[in-house]
Protein backbone atom coordinates (compact mmCIF):
# COMPACT_ATOMS: atom_id res chain seq x y z
CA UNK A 1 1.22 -3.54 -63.70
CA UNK A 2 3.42 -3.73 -67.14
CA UNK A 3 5.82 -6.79 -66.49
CA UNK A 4 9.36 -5.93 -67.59
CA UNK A 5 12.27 -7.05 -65.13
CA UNK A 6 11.82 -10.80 -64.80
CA UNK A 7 14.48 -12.72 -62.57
CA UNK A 8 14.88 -16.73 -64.04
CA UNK A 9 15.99 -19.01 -61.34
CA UNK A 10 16.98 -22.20 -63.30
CA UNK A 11 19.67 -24.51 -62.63
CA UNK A 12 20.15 -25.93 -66.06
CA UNK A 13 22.02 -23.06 -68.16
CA UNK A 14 20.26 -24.27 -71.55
CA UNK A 15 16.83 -23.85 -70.16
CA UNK A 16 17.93 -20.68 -68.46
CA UNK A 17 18.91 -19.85 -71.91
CA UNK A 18 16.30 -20.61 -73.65
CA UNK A 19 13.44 -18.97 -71.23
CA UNK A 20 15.62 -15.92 -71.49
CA UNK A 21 15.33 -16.15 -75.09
CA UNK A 22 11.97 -16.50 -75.38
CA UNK A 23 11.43 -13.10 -73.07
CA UNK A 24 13.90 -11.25 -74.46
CA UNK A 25 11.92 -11.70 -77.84
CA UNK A 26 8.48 -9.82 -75.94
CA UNK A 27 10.67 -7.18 -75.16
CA UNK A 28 11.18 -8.52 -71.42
CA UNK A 29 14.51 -7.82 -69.92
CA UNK A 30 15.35 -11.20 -68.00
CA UNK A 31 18.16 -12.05 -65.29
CA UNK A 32 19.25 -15.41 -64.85
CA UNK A 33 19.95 -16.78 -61.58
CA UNK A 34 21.41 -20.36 -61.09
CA UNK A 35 20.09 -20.88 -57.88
CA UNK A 36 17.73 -19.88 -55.18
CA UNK A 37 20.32 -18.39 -53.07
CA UNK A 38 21.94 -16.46 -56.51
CA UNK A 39 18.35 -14.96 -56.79
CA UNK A 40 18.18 -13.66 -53.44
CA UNK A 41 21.15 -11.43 -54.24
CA UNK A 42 19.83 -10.54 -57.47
CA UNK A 43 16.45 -9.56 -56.51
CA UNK A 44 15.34 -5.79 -55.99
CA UNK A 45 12.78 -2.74 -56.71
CA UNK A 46 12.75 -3.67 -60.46
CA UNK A 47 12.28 -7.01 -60.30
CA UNK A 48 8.69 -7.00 -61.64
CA UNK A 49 8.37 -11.24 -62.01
CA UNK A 50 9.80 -15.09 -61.18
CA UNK A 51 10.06 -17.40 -63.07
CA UNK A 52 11.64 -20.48 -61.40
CA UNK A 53 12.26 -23.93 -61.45
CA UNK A 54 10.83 -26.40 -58.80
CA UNK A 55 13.43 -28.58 -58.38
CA UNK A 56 16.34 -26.51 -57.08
CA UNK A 57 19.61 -27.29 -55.18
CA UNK A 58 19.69 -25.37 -52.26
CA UNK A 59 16.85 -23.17 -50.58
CA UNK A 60 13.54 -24.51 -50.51
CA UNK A 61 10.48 -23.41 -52.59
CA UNK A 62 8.30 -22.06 -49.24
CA UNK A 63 11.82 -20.85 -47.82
CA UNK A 64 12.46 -18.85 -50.97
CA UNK A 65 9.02 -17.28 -51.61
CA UNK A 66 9.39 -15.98 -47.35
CA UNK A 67 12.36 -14.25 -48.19
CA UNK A 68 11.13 -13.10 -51.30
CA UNK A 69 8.30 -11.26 -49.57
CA UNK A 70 10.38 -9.46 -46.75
CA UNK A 71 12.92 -8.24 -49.40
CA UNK A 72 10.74 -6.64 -51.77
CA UNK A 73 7.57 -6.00 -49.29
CA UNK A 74 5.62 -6.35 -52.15
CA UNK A 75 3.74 -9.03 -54.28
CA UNK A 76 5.13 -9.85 -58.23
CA UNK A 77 3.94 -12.68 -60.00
CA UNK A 78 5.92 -15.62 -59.67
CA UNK A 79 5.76 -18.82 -61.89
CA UNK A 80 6.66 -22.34 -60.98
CA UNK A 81 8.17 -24.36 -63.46
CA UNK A 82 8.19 -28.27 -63.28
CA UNK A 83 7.47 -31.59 -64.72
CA UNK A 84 7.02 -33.08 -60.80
CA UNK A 85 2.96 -34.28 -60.39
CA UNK A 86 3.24 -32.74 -56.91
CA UNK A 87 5.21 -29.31 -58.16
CA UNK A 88 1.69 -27.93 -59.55
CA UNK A 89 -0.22 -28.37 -55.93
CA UNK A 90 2.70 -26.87 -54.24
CA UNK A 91 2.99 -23.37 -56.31
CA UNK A 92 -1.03 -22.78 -56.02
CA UNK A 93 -0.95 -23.55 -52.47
CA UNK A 94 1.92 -20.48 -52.07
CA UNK A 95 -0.36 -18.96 -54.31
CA UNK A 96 1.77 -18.98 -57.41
CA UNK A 97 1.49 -19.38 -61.07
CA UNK A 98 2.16 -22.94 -62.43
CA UNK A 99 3.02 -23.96 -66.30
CA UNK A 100 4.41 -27.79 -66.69
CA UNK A 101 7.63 -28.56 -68.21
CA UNK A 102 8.23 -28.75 -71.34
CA UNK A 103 6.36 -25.90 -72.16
CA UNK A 104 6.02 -23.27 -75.15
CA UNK A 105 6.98 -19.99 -75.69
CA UNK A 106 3.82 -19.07 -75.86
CA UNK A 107 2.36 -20.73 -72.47
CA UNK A 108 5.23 -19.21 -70.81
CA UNK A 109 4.02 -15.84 -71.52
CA UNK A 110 0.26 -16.47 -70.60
CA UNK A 111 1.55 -18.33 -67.47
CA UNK A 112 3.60 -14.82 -66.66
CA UNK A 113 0.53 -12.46 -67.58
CA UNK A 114 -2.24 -14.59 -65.41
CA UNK A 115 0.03 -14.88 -62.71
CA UNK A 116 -2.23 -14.79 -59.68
CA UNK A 117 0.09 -12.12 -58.01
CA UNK A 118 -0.41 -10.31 -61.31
């Protein structure tokens, strides 16, 4: 599956920012969501990947990836983001990709293309 449509769910607006950035210059077309519960309304058939943060106000990580599921009734690769120890064990249990904050352009995009929904 080509990855085009990904959805960032970050609550800081400069990282937002700058992950957009950073996709928008691969020729990804990213939406930013500030929130779990912003995501859930911005989330449909094109959505092709997640990448969010792990520390977010609001609907929890397990919660989140539930809903995700029963919305789109299909699998995309989703990416945790995070500089928590604990964030890393928590994303491959769901069975998500993981990359640890601060991170490069460049692991960003691996961490989207060996996404184990992917």
């Amino acid at each position: 599956m080509k990855l085009k449509n990904v959805l960032v769910i970050e609550d800081d607006p400069d990282t937002a920012d700058a992950i957009a950035a950073v996709l928008r210059a691969h020729e990804f077309n990213p939406v930013i969501a500030y929130s779990r519960n912003e995501a859930l309304t911005k989330i449909d058939d094109t959505t092709d990947a997640i990448v969010t943060d792990y520390m977010m106000p609001g609907l929890m990580l397990v919660n989140f990836i539930s809903s995700l599921r029963l919305i789109l009734r299909k699998r995309i690769p989703v990416v945790v983001c995070s500089a928590y120890r604990n964030a890393e064990y928590e994303a491959k249990r769901l069975g998500l990709g993981f990359i640890a904050k601060p991170f490069t352009g460049e692991a960003l995009l691996h961490a989207l293309v060996e996404s184990p929904e992917h």
